[in-house]
Protein backbone atom coordinates (compact mmCIF):
# COMPACT_ATOMS: atom_id res chain seq x y z
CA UNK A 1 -8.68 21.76 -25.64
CA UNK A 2 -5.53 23.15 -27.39
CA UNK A 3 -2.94 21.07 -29.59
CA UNK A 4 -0.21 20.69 -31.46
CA UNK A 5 2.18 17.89 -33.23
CA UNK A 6 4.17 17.52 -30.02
CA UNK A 7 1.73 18.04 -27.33
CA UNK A 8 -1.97 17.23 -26.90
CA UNK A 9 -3.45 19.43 -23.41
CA UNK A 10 -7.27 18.25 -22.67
CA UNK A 11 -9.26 20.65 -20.25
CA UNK A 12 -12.50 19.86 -18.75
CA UNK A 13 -13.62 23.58 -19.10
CA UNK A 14 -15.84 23.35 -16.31
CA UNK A 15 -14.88 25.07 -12.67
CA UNK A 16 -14.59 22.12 -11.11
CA UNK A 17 -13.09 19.69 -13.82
CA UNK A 18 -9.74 17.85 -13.79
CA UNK A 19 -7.11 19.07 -16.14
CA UNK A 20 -5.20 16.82 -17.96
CA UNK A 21 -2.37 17.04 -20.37
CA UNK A 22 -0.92 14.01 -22.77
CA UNK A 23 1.99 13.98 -25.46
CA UNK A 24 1.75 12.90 -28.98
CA UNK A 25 5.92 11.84 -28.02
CA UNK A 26 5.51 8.99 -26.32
CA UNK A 27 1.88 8.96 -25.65
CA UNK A 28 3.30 10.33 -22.39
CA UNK A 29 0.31 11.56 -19.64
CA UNK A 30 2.07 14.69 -18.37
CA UNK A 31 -0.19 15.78 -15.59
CA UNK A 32 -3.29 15.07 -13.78
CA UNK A 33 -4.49 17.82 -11.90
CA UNK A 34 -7.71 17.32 -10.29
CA UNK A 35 -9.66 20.40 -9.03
CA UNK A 36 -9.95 19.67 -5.46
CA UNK A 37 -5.94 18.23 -5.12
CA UNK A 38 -3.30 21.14 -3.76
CA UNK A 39 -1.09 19.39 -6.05
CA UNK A 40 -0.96 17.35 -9.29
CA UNK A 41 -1.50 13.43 -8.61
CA UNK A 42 1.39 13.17 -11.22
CA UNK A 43 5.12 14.58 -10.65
CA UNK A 44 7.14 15.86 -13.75
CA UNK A 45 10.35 17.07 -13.57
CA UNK A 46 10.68 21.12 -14.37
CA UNK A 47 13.71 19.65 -16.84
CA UNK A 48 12.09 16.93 -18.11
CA UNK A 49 12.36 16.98 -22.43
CA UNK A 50 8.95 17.42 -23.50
CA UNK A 51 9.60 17.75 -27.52
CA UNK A 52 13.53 16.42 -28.27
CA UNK A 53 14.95 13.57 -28.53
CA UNK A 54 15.29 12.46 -25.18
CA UNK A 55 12.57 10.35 -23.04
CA UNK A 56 10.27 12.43 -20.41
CA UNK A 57 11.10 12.44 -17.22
CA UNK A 58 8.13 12.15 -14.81
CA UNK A 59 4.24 11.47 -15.37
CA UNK A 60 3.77 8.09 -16.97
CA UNK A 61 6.11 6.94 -19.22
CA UNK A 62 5.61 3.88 -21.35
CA UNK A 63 8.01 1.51 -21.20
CA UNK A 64 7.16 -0.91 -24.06
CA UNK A 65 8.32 -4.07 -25.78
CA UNK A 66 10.58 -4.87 -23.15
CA UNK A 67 10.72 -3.01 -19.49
CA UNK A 68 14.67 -2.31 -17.97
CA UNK A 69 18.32 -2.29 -20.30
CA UNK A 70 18.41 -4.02 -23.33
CA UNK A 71 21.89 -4.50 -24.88
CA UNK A 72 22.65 -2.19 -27.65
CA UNK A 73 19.57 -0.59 -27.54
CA UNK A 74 17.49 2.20 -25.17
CA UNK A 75 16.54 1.53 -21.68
CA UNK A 76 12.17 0.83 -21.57
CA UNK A 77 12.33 0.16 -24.85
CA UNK A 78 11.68 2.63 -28.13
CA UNK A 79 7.99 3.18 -27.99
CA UNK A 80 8.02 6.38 -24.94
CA UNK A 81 10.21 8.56 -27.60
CA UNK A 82 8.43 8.25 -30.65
CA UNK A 83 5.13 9.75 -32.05
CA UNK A 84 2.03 8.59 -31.15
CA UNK A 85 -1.60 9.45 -33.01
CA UNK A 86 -4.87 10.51 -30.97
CA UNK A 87 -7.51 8.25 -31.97
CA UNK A 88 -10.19 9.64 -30.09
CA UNK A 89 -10.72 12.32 -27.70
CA UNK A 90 -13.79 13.04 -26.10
CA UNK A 91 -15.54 15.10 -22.32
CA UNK A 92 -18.12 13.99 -20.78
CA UNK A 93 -20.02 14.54 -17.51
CA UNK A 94 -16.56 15.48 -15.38
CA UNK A 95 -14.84 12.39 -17.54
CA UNK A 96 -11.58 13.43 -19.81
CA UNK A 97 -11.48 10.34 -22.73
CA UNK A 98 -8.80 10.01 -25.01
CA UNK A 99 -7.02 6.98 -26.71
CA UNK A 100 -3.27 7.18 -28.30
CA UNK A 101 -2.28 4.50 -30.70
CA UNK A 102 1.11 3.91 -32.47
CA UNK A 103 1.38 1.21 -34.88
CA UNK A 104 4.64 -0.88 -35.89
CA UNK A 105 6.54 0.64 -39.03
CA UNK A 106 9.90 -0.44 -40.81
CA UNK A 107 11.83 1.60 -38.29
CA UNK A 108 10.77 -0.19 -35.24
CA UNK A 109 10.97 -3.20 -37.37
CA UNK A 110 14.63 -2.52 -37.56
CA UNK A 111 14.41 -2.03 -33.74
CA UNK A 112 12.31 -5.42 -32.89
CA UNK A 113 11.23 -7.27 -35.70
CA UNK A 114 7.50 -7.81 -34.97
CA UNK A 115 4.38 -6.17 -36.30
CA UNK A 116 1.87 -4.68 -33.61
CA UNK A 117 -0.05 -2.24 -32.73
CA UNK A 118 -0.18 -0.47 -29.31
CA UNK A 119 -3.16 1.40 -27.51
CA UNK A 120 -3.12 3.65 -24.64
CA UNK A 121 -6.65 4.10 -23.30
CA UNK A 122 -7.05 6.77 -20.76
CA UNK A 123 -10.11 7.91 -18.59
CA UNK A 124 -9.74 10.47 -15.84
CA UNK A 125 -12.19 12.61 -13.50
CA UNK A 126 -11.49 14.39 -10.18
CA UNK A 127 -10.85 10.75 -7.83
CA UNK A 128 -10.08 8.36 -10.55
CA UNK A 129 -7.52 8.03 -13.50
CA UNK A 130 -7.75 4.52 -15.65
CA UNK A 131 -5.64 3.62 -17.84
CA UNK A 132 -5.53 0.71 -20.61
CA UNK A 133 -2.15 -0.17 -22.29
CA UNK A 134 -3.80 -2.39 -24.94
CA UNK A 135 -0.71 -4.91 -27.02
CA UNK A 136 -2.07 -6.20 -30.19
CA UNK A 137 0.47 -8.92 -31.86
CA UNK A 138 -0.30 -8.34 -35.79
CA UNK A 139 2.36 -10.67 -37.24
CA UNK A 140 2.84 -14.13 -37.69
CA UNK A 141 4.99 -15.32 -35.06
CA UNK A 142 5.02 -15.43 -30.89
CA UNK A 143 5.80 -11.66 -30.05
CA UNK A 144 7.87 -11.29 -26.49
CA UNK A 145 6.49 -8.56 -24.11
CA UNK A 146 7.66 -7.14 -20.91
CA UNK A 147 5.96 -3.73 -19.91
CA UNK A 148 4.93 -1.27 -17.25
CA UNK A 149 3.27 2.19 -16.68
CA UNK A 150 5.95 3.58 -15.01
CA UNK A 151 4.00 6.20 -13.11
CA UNK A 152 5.61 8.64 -10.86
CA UNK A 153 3.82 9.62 -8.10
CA UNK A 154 3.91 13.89 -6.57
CA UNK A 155 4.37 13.67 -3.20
CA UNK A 156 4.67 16.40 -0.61
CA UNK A 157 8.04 14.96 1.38
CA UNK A 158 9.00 11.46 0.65
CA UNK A 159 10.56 10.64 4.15
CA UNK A 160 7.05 11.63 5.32
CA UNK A 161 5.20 9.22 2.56
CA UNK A 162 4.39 5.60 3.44
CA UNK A 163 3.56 2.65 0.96
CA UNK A 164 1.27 0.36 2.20
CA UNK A 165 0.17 -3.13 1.38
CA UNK A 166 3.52 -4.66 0.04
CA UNK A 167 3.46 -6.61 3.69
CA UNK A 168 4.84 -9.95 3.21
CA UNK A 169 5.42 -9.81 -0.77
CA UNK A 170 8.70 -11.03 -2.22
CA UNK A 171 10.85 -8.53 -4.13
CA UNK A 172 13.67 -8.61 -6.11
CA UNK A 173 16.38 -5.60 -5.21
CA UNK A 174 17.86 -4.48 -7.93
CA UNK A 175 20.22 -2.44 -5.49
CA UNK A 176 21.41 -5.25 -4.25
CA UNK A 177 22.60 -7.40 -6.89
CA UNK A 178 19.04 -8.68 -8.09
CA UNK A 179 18.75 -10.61 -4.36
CA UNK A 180 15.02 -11.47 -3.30
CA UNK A 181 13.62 -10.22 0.19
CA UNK A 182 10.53 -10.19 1.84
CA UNK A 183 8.62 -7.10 2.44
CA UNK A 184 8.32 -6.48 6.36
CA UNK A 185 6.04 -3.95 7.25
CA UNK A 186 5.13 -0.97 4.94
CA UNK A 187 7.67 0.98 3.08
CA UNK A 188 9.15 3.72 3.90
CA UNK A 189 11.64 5.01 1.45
CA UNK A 190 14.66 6.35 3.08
CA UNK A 191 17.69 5.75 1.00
CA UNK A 192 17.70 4.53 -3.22
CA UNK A 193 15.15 2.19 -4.03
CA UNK A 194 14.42 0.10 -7.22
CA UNK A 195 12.73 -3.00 -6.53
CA UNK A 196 10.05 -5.55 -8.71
CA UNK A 197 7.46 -6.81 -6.04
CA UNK A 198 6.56 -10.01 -7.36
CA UNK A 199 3.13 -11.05 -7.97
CA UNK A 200 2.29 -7.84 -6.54
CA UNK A 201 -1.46 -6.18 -7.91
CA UNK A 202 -1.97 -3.40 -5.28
CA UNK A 203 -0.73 -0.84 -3.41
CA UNK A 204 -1.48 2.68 -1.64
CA UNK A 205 0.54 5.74 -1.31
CA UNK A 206 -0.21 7.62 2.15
CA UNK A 207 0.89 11.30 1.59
CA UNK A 208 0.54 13.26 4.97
CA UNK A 209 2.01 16.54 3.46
CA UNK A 210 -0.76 16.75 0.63
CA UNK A 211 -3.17 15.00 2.97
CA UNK A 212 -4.30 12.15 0.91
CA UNK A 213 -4.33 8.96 0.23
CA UNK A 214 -3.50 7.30 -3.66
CA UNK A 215 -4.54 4.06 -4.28
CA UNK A 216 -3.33 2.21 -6.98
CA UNK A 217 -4.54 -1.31 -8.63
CA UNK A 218 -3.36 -3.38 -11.05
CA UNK A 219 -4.62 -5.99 -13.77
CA UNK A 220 -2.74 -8.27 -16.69
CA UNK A 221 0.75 -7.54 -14.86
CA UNK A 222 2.07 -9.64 -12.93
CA UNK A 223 4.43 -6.68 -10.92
CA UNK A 224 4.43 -3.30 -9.58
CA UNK A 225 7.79 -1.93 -9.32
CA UNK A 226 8.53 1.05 -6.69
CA UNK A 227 11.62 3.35 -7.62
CA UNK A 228 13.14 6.28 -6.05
CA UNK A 229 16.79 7.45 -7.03
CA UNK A 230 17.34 8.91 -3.59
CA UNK A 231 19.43 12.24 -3.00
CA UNK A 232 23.19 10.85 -4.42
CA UNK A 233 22.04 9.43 -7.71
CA UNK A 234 19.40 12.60 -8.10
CA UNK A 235 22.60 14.64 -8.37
CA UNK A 236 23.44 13.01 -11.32
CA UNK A 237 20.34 12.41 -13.31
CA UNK A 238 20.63 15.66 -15.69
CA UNK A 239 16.76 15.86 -15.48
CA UNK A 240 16.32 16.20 -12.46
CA UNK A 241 16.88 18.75 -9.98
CA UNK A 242 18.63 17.97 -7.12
CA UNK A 243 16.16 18.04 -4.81
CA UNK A 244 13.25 16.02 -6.69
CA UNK A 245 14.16 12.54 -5.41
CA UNK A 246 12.05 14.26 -2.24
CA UNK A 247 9.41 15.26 -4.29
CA UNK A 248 7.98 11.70 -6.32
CA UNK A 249 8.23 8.30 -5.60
CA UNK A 250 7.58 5.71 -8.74
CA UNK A 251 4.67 2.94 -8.46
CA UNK A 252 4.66 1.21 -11.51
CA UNK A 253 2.19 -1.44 -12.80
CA UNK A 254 4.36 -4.01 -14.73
CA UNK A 255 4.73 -7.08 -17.02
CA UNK A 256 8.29 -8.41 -15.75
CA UNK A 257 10.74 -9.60 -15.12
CA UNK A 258 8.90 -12.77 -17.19
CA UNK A 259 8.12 -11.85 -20.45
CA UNK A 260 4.64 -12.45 -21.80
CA UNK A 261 4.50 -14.13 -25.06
CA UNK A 262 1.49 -12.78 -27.08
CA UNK A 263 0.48 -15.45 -30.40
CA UNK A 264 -0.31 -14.10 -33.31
CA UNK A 265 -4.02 -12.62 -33.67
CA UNK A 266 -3.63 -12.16 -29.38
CA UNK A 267 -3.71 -9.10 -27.48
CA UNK A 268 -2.80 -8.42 -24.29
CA UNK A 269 -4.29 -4.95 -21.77
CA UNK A 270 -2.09 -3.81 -18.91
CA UNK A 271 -4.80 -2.35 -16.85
CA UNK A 272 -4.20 -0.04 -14.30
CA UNK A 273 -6.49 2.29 -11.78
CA UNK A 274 -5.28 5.67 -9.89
CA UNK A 275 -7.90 6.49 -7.19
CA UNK A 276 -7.44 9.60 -5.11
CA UNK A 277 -8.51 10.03 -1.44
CA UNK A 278 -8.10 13.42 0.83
CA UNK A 279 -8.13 12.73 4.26
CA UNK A 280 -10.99 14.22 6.47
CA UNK A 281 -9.17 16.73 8.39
């Protein structure tokens, strides 16, 4: 394993070991490579700011105390720019273990006055990635909480990808003026998409191009949110390159829009579980 202030890279060393790679900044997961994939399970953008000021884009950002804008303050919150610790970091038998914790200081006090401490627990082999966002409230009052793992998916071609089992689940379309819909059938992506499935634990990502199958499943939110700036807004997104919007699609495991209101001495774990399948060819 190599490391540094900014960046923490853990390697199973083994030939046929997953390779993974997490931030101190952010406590960001970077990639997920595992041996037997023809691509990373995890997209990252070749621009994306891995050690300024400026939030990653790609992998797994967390988007903590409060998911979406916030007036006078940054979008997902503070917690995906600043410095994280590794607790513990560990390999065994094919596993990758490592936990990230950050802990509330007077500058995020000036930011959102609560104290807390935050956890990201991560676990990942060749077929399965787990991953614990753990909330502790440490002060003395009720500590508001909206939140997601806002994962973004490498896919081959998204207008060959298909999302399945969002069938029948209300959504709320941000695209179109916050308006509710039903899901009909499974989602394809085929223009901008940014949309909170409601009650929504589980979903699967069908990737023909990279012949697999990604399944992803949810517990303690009470949302998964899919996003995809399509080719128009990609243009302008200064960290990404034009062409990405056809390369990821985000599946995101989420507290919101309903905030969850921890009591003092509570904590709270965002669960959430990547599985890979290849097809049989």
């Amino acid at each position: 394993m190599g490391s540094n202030r900014q960046r923490v890279q853990s390697r199973i060393t083994r030939m046929n070991g997953p390779q993974v790679s997490i931030l101190n900044k952010g406590g960001h997961i970077t990639q997920w490579q595992p041996f037997d994939q023809p691509s990373g399970v995890l997209f990252c953008s070749a621009l994306a700011d891995l050690h300024g000021p400026k939030a990653v884009r790609g992998g797994i950002p967390v988007c903590w105390p409060w998911f979406g804008p916030r007036q006078g303050h940054a979008q997902h919150g503070f917690v995906r720019t600043m410095p994280w610790q590794m607790e513990s970091y560990r390999e065994c038998e094919g596993v990758v273990y490592c936990t990230m914790v950050i802990n509330s200081s007077e500058d995020t006090f000036a930011l959102w006055p609560y104290r807390w401490k935050l956890e990201l627990k991560v676990a990942a082999s060749n077929s399965i990635m787990d991953i614990s966002l753990i909330s502790h409230n440490l002060g003395q009052s009720s500590m508001p909480v909206t939140q997601a793992l806002h994962t973004y998916f490498a896919v081959g071609d998204i207008h060959c990808a298909v999302i399945e089992g969002l069938q029948g689940k209300r959504y709320i379309d941000k695209t179109r003026a916050g308006q509710e819909f039903e899901q009909l059938g499974d989602l394809m992506i085929a223009e901008e998409t940014d949309r909170i499935y409601l009650h929504t634990r589980a979903a699967k990502l069908v990737d023909p191009v990279y012949n697999r199958e990604i399944e992803i499943v949810s517990e303690g939110g009470n949302a998964m949110v899919v996003w995809n700036p399509w080719e128009e807004k990609c243009k302008t997104i200064s960290d990404l390159n034009p062409s990405d919007y056809s390369h990821f699609v985000c599946i995101e495991s989420a507290c919101t829009p309903e905030s969850l209101d921890l009591l003092p001495g509570q904590h709270h774990e965002l669960n959430m579980r990547i599985k890979v399948n290849s097809f049989v060819k």
